[in-house]
Every structure is written in C-alpha cells, then in structure tokens.
Protein backbone atom coordinates (compact mmCIF):
# COMPACT_ATOMS: atom_id res chain seq x y z
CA UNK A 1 198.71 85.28 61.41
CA UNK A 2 195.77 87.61 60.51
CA UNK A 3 194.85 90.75 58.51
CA UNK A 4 192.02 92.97 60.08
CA UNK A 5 190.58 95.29 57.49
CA UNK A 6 188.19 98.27 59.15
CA UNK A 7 186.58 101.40 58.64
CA UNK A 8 184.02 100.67 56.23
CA UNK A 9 180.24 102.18 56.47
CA UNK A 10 177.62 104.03 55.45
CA UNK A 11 178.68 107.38 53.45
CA UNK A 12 176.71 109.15 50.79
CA UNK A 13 177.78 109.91 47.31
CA UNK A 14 180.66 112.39 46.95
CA UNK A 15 181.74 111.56 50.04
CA UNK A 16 185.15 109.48 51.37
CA UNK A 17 185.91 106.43 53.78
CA UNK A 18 189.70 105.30 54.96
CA UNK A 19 189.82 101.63 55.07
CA UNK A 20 192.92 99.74 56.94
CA UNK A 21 194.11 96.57 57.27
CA UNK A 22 196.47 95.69 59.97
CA UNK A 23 198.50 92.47 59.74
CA UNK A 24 199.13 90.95 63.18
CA UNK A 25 201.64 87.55 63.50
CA UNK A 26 203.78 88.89 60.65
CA UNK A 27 205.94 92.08 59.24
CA UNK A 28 203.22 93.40 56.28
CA UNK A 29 206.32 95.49 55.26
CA UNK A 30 207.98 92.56 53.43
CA UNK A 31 204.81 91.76 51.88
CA UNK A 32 203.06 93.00 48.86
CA UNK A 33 199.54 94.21 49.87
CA UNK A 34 196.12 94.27 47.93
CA UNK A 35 192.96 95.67 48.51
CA UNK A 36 190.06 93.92 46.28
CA UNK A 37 186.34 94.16 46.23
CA UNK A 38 182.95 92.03 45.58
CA UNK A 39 179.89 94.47 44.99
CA UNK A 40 176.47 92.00 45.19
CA UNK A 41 175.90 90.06 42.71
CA UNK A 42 179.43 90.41 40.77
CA UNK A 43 182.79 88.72 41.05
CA UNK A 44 185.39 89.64 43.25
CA UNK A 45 187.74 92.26 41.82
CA UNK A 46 191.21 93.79 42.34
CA UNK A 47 191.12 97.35 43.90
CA UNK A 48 194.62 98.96 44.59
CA UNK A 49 197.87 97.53 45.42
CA UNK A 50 201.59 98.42 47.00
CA UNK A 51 204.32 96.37 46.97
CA UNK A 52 207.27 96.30 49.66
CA UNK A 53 208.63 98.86 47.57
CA UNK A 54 205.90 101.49 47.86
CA UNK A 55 204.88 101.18 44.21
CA UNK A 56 201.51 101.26 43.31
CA UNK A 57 198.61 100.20 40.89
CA UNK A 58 195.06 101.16 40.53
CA UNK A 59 192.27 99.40 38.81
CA UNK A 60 190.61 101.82 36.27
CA UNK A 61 187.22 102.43 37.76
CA UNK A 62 189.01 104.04 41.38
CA UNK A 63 192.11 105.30 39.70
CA UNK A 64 192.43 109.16 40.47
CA UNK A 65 190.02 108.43 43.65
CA UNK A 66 191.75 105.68 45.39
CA UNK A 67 194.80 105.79 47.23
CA UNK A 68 196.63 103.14 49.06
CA UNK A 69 199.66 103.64 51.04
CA UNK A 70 201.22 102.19 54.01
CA UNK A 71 202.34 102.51 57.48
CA UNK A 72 205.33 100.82 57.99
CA UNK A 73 205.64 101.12 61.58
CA UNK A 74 201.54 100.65 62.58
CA UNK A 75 202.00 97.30 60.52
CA UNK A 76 199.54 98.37 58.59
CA UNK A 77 198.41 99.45 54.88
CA UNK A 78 195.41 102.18 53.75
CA UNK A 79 192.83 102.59 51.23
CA UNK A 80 191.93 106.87 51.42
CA UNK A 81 188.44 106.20 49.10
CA UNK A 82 187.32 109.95 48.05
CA UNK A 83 185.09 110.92 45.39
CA UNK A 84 182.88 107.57 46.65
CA UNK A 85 179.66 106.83 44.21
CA UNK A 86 176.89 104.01 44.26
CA UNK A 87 179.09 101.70 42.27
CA UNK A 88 181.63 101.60 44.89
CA UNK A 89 179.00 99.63 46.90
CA UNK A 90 180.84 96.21 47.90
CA UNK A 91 182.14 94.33 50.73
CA UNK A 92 186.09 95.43 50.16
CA UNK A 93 188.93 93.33 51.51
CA UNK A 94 192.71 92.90 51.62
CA UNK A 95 195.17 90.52 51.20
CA UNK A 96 199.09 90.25 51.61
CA UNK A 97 201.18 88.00 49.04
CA UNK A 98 205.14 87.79 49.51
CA UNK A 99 207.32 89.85 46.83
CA UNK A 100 207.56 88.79 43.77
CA UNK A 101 204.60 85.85 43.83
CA UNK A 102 201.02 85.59 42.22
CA UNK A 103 199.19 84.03 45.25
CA UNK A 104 197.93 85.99 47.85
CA UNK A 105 198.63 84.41 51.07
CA UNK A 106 196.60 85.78 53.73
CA UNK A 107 193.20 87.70 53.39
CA UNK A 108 191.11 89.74 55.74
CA UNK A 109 187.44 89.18 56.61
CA UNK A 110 185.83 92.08 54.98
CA UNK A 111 184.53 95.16 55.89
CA UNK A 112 181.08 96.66 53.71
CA UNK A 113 181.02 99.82 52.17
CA UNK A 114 177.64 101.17 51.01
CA UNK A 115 177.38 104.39 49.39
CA UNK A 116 173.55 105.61 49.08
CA UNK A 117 171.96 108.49 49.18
C-alpha cells in the first residue's frame, strides 16, 4: 500500500505546477483524499480535499487557485496549483482516509514546491 505524490519544482511567481498522487495496493476511489502542506518553519496544514463523492473543500489561502480532482481510472487524485506565490513555498503531500473517518490512513512522501523569483 503506497501513495506517490509528484510533480513538484521550481516555478516562479504567477506561475502553476500539477501535483499527483497515485495510490498503488489499493482502489483511491473509495477513499477520501487530502492534499496538505508544511512551508519551513510552520506546522503542517490542510490544502484541498475530495471525497469518494467528488466533493470538495479548499483551505482559504489557495481557494480560487487550487483545484483538486481525481482520476478514477489512473488511481490517482490532482492538485492543478495556478496563480502560485512565495507563500506557497512548502513541501506538499497527500493522504487517503476511508469515507466517513477523521484519520488519514496512508500518506505520501512529499514532493517540494518552491516558488521564487
């Protein structure tokens, strides 16, 4: 059982990064996925989420910038980051719970975003 979150890098400000996390051992389908963050310095912090059901919530700071969706059939689940800025700086990582729990089961190693000029 494993998550595998990618595509993080180097962008400057303004610009965008797609970030995926692809389950492998188990269906991600059934499972409510997260995306959180930890920028240095700072605790760890919830991102964007969908649920089995394809609804979806947004912390404050990405809302409008962020969107996470999923792919079903690549057993997998998306964060589209646009509109990226210095304080979106952080090592970003995801986690799937089962539907209708608190307690994320499985997490990904993360992948580092760094948005500088």
């Amino acid at each position: 059982v494993q998550l595998q979150a990618s595509g993080g890098g180097l962008v400057q400000p303004g610009g965008s990064l797609r970030l995926s996390c692809e389950a492998s051992g188990f269906t991600l389908k059934y499972y409510a996925v997260g995306w959180f963050r930890r920028a240095p310095g700072k605790e760890r912090e919830f991102v964007a989420g969908i649920d089995k059901w394809w609804s979806t919530s947004y912390a404050d700071a990405v809302k409008d910038r962020f969107t996470i969706s999923r792919d079903n059939a690549q057993n997998t689940v998306y964060l589209q980051m646009n509109s990226l800025n210095v304080e979106d700086t952080a090592v970003y990582y995801c986690a799937a719970k089962r539907a209708g729990t608190t307690n994320y089961l499985y997490w990904g190693h993360g992948t580092q975003v760094t948005v500088s000029s």
